[in-house]
C-alpha atoms as a PDB file:
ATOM      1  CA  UNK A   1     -11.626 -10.840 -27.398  1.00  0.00           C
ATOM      2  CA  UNK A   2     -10.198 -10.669 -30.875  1.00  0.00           C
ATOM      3  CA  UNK A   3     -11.007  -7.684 -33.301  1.00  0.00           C
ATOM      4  CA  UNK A   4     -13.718  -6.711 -31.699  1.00  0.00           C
ATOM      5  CA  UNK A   5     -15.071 -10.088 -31.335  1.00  0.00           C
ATOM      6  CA  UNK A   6     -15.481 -12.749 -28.679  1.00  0.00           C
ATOM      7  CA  UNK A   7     -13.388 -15.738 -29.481  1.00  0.00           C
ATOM      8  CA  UNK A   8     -14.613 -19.634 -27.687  1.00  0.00           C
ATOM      9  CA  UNK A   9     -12.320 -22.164 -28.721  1.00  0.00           C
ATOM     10  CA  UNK A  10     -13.195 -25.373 -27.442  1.00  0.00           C
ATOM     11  CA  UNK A  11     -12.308 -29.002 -27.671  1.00  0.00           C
ATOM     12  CA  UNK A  12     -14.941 -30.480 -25.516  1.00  0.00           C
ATOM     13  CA  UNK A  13     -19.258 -29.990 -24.499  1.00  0.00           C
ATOM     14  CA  UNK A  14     -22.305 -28.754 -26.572  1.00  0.00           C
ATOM     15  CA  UNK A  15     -20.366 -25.922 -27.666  1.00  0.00           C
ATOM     16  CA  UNK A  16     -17.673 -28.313 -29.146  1.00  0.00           C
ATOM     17  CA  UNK A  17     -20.675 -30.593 -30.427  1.00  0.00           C
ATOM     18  CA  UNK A  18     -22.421 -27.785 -31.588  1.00  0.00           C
ATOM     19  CA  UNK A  19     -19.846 -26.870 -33.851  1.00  0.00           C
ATOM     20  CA  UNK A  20     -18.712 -30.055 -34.896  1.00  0.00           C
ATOM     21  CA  UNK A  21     -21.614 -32.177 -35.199  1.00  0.00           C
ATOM     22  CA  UNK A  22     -22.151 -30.640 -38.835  1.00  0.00           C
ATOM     23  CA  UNK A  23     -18.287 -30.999 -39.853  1.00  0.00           C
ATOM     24  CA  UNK A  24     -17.645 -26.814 -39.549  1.00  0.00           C
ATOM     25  CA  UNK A  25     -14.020 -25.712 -37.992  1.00  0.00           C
ATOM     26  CA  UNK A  26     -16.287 -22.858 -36.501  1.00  0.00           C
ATOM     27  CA  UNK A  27     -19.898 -21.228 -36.458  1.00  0.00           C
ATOM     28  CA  UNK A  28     -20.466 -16.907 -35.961  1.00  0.00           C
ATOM     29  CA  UNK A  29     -23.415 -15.786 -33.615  1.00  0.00           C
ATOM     30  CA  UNK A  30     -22.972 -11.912 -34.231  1.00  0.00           C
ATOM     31  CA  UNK A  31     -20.096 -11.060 -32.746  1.00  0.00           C
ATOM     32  CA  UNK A  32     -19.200 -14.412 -31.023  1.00  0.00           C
ATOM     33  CA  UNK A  33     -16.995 -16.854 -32.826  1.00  0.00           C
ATOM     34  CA  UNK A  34     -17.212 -20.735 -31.451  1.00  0.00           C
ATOM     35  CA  UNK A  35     -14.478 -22.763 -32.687  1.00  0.00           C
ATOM     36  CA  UNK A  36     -13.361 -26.458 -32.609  1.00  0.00           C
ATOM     37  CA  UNK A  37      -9.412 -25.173 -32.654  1.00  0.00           C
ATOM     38  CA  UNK A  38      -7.406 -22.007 -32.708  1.00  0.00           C
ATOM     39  CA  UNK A  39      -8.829 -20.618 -36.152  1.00  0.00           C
ATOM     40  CA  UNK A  40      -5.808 -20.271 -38.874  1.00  0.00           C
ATOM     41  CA  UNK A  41      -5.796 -17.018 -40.672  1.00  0.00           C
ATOM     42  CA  UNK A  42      -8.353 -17.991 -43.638  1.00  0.00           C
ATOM     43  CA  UNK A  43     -10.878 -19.395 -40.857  1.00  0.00           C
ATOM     44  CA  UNK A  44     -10.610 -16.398 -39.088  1.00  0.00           C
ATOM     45  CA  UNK A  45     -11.314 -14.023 -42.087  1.00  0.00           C
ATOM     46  CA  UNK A  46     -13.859 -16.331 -42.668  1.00  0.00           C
ATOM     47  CA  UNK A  47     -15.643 -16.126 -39.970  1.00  0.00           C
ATOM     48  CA  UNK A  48     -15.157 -12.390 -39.307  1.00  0.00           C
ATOM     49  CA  UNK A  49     -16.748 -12.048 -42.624  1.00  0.00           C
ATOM     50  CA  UNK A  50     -19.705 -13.391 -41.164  1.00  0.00           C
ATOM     51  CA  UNK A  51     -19.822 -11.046 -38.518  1.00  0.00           C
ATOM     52  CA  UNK A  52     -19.626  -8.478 -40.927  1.00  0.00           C
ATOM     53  CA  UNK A  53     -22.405  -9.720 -42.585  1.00  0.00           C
ATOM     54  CA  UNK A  54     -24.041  -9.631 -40.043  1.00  0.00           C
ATOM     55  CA  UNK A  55     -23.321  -6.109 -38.984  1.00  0.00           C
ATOM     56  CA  UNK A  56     -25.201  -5.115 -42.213  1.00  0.00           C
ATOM     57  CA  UNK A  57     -28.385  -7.428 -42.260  1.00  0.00           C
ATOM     58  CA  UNK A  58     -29.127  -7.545 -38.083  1.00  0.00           C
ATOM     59  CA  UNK A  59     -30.922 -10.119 -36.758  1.00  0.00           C
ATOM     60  CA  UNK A  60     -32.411 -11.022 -39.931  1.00  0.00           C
ATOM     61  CA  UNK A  61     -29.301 -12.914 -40.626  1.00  0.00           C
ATOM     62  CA  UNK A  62     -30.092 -15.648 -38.772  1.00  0.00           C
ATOM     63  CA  UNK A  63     -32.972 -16.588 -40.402  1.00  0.00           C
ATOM     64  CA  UNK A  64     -31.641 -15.415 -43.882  1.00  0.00           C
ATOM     65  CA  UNK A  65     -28.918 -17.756 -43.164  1.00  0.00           C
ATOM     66  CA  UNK A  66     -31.093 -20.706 -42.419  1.00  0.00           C
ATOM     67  CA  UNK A  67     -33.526 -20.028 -45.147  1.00  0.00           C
ATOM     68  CA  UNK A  68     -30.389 -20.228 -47.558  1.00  0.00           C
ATOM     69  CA  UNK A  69     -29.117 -22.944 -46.285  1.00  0.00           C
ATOM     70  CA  UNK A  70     -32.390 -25.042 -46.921  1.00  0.00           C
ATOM     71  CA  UNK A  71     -33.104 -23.884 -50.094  1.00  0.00           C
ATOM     72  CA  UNK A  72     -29.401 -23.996 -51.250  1.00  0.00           C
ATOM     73  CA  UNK A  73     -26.899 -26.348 -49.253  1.00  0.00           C
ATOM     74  CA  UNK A  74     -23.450 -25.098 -47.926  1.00  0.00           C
ATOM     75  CA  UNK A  75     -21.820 -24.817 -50.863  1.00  0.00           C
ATOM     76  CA  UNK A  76     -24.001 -22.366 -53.133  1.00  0.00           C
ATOM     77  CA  UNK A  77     -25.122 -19.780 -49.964  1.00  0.00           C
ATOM     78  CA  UNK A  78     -24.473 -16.710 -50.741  1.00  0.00           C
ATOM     79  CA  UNK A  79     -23.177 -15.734 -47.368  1.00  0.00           C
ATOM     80  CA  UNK A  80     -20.770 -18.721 -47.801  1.00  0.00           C
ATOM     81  CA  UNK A  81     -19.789 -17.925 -50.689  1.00  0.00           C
ATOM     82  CA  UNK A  82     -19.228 -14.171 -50.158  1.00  0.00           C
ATOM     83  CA  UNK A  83     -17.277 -15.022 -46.914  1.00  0.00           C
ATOM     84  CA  UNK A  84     -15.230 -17.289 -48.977  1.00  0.00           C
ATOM     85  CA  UNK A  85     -14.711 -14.414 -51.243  1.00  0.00           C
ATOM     86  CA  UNK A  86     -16.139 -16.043 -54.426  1.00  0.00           C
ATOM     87  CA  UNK A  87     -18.806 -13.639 -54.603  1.00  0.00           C
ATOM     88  CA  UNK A  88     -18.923 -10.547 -52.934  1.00  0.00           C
ATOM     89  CA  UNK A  89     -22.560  -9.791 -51.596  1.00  0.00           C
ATOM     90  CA  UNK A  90     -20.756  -6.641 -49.289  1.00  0.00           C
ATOM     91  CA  UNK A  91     -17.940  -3.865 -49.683  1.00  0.00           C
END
């Protein structure tokens, strides 16, 4: 447990492959955190952004997530982007 969330850091298995089979350091489920190495500060504000996020849009986030990600690509999604801090979607 780490801020309120749970923490899996793995180097091996379908978590490991899970995370890693798209190139990400880390993916958020709500409040669980999988991640391919000890997350370094920025990663882990990163992802707890995500959680965050998700704390204010529910279970819709998944598929909000998903939808963006199809219709945009990693690097213009808004939740990326606003958990990156270059555009704040939150505060």
């Amino acid at each position: 447990m780490r801020d309120g969330c749970f923490l899996y850091v793995t180097d091996r298995g379908l978590a490991h492959l899970l995370v890693t089979m798209r190139g990400y350091a880390a993916i958020t489920f709500g409040h669980v955190i999988i991640s391919a190495r000890e997350p370094s500060d920025g990663l882990w504000l990163h992802e707890r952004r995500h959680v965050e996020q998700y704390e204010r849009i529910g279970l819709a986030f998944i598929p909000l997530y998903l939808w963006f990600m199809l219709r945009r690509g990693y690097r213009t999604h808004p939740f990326e982007r606003d958990a990156s801090g270059a555009a704040r979607l939150f505060d």
